[in-house]
N, C-alpha and C. Protein backbone atom coordinates (compact mmCIF):
# COMPACT_ATOMS: atom_id res chain seq x y z
N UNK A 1 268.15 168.05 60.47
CA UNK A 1 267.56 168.28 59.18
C UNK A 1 268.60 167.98 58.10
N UNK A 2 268.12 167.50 57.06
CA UNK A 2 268.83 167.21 55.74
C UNK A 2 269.40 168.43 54.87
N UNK A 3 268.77 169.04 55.28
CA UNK A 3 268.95 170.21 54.52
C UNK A 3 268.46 171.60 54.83
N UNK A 4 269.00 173.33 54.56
CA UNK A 4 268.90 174.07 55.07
C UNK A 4 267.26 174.25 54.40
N UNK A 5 267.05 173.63 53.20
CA UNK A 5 265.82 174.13 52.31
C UNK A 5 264.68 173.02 53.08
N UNK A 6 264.80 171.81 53.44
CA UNK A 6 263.83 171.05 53.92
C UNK A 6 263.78 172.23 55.27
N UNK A 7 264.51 172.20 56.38
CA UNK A 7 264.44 173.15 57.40
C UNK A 7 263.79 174.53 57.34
N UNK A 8 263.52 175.35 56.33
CA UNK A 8 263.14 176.36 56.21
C UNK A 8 261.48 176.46 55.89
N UNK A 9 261.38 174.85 54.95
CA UNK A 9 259.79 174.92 54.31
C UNK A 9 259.22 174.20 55.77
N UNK A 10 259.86 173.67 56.58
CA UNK A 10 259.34 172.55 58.07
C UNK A 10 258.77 174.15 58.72
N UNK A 11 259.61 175.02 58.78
CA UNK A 11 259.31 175.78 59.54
C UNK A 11 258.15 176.74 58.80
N UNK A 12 258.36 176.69 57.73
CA UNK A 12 256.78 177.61 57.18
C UNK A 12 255.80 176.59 57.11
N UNK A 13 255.67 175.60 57.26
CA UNK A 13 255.12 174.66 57.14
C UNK A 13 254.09 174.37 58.52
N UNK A 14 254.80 174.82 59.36
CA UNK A 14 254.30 174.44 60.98
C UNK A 14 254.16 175.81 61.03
N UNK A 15 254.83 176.76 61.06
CA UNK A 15 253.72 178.05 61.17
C UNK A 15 252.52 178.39 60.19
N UNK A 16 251.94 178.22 59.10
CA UNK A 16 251.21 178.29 58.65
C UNK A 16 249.61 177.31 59.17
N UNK A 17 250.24 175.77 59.63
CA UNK A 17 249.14 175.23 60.35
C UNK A 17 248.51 175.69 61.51
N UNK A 18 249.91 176.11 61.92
CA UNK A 18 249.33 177.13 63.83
C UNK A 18 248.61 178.34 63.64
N UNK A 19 248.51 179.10 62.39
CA UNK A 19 247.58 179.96 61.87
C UNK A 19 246.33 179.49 61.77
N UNK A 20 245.69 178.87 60.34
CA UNK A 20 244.97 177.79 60.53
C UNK A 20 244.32 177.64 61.41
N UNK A 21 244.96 176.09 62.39
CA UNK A 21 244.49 175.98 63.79
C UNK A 21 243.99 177.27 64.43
N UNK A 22 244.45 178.21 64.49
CA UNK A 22 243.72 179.22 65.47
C UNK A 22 242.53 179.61 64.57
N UNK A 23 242.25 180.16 63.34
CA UNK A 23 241.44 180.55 62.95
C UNK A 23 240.39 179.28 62.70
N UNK A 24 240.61 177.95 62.54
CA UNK A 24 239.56 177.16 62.76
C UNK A 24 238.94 177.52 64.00
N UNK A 25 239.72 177.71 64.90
CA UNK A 25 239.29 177.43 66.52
C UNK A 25 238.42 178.82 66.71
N UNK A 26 238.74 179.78 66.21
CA UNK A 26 238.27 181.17 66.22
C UNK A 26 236.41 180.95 65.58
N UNK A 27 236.75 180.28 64.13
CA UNK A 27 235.53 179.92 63.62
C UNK A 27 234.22 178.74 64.50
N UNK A 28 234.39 177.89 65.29
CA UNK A 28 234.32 176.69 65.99
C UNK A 28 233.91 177.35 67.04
N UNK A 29 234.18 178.70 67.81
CA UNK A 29 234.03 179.27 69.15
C UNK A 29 232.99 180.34 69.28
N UNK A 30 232.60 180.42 69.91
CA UNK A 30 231.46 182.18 70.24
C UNK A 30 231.95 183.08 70.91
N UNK A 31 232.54 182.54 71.89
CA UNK A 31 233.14 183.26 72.81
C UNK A 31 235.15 183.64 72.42
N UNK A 32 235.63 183.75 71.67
CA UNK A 32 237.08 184.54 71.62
C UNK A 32 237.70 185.23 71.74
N UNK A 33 238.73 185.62 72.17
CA UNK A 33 239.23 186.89 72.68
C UNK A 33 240.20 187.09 71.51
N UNK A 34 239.55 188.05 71.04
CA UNK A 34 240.07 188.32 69.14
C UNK A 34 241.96 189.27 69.56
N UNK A 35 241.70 189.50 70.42
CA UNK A 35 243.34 190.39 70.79
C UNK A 35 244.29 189.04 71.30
N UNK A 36 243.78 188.50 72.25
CA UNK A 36 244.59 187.55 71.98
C UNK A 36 244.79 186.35 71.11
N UNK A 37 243.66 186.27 70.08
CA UNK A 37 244.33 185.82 68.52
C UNK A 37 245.12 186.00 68.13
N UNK A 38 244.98 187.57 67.54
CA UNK A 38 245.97 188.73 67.13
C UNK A 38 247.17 188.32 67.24
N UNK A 39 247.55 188.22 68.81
CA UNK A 39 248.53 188.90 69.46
C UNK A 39 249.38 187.19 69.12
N UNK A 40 248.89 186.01 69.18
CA UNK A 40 249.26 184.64 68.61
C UNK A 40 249.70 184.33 67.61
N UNK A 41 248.52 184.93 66.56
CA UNK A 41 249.19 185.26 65.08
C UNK A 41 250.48 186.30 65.12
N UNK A 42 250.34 187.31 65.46
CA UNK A 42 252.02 188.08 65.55
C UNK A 42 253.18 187.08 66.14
N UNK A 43 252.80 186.63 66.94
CA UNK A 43 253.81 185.95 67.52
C UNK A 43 254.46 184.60 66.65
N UNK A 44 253.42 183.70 66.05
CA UNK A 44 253.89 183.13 64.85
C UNK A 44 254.79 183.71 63.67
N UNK A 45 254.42 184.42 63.34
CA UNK A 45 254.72 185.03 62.31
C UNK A 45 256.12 186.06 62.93
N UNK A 46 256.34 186.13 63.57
CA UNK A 46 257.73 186.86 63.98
C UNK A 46 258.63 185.85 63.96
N UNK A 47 258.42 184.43 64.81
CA UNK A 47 258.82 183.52 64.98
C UNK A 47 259.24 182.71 63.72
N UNK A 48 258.28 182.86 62.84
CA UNK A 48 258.98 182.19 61.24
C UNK A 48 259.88 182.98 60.73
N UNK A 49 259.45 184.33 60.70
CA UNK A 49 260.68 185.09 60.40
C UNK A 49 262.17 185.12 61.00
N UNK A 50 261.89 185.08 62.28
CA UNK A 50 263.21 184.76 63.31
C UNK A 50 263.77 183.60 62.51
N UNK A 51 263.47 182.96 62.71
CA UNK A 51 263.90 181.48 62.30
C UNK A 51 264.27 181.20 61.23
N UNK A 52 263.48 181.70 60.26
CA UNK A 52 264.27 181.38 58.75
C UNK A 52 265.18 182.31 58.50
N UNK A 53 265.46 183.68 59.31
CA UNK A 53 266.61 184.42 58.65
C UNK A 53 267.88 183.67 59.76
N UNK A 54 267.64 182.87 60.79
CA UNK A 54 268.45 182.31 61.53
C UNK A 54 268.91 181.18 60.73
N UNK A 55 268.34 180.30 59.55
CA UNK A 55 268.45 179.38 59.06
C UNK A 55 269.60 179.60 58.11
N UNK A 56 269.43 180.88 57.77
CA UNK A 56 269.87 181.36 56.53
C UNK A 56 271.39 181.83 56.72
N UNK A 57 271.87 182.24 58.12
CA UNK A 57 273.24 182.39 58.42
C UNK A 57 274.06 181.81 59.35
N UNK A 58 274.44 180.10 58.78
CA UNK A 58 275.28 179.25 59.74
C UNK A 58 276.79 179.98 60.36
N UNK A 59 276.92 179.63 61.87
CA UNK A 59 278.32 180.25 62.35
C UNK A 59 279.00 178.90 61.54
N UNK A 60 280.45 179.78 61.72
CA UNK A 60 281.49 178.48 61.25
C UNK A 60 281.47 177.88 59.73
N UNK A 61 281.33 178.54 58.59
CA UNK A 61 280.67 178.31 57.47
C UNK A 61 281.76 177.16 57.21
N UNK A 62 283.20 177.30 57.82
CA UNK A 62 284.63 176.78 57.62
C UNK A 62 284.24 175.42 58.38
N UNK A 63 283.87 175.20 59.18
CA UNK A 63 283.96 174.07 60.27
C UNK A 63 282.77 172.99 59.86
N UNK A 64 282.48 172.08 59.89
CA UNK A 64 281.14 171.20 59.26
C UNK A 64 280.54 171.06 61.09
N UNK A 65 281.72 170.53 61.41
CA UNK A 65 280.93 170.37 63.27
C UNK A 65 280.49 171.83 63.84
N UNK A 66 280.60 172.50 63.63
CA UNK A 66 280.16 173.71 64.57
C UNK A 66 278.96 174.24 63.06
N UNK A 67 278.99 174.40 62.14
CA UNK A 67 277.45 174.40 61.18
C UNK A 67 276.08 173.03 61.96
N UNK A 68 276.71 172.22 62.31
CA UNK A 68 276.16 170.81 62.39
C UNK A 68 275.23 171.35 63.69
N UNK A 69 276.21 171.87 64.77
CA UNK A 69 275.93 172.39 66.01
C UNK A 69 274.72 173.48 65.88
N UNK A 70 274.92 174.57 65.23
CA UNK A 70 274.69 175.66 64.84
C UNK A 70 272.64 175.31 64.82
N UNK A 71 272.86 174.03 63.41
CA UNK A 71 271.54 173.92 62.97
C UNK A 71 271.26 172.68 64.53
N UNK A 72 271.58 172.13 64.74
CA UNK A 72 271.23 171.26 65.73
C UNK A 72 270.20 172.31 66.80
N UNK A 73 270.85 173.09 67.30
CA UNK A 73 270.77 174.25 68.30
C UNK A 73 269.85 175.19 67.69
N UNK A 74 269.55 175.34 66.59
CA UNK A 74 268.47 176.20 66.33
C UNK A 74 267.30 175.65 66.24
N UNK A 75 267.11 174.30 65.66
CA UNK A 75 265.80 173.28 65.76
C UNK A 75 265.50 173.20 67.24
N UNK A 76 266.36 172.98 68.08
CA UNK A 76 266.07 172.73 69.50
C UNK A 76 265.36 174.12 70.00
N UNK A 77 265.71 175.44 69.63
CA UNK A 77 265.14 177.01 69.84
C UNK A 77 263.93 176.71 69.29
N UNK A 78 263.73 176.19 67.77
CA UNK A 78 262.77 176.49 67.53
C UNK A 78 261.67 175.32 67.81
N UNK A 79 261.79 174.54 68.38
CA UNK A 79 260.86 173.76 69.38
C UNK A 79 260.50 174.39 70.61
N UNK A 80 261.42 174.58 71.01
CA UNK A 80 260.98 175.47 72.27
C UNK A 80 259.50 176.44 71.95
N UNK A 81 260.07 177.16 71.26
CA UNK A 81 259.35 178.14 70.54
C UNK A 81 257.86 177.94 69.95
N UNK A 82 258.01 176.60 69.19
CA UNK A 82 256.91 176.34 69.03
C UNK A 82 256.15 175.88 70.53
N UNK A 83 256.75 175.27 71.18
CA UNK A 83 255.77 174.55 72.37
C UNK A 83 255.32 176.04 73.29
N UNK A 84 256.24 176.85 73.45
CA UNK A 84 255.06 178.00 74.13
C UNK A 84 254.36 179.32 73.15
N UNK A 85 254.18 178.57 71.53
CA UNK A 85 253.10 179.04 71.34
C UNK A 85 252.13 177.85 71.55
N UNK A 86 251.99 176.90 71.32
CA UNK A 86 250.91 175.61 71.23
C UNK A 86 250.82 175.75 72.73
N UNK A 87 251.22 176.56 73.66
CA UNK A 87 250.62 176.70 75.13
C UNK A 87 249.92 177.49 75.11
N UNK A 88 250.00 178.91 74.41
CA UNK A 88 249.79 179.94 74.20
C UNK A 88 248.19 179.76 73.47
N UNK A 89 248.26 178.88 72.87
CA UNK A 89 246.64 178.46 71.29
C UNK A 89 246.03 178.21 72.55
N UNK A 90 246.30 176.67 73.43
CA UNK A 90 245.45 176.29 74.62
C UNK A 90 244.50 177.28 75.31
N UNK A 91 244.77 178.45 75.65
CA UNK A 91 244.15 179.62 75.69
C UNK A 91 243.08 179.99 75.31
N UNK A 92 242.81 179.55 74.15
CA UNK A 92 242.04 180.39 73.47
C UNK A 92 241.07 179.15 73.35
């Protein structure tokens, strides 16, 4: 990422669609299991929070390679992250 501020709106950015997405899918369905909505939406939403207060405090503020690392390594978490919730939506 270019920047800690592009990185922070990417990440509200993609959690807000995975909201969305579920509640389209919620609207679109007859049959839903409204707890495990719920329980999807919490999990988003912890996950943006995780993440942007992770965004917000680079190790190594002194070092440019280990900040570099830092954010490298947290995009890679927060892919992860996203892919077993978008396993998690499949569900529903």
């Amino acid at each position: 990422m270019a920047s800690r501020r592009k990185l922070k709106k990417t990440i509200q950015f993609v959690s807000s669609e995975l909201i969305s997405d579920i509640y389209i899918r919620c609207l679109m369905s007859k049959d839903v299991d409204l707890e495990l909505v719920e329980k999807i939406s919490v999990d988003i939403m912890k996950t943006n929070v995780e993440f942007i207060l992770r965004a917000n405090r680079p190790d190594g503020k002194d070092n440019p390679k280990l900040v570099k690392a830092y954010y490298r390594n947290l995009f890679a978490d927060w892919q992860k992250a996203m892919d077993i919730i978008t396993a998690e939506m499949d569900k529903i």
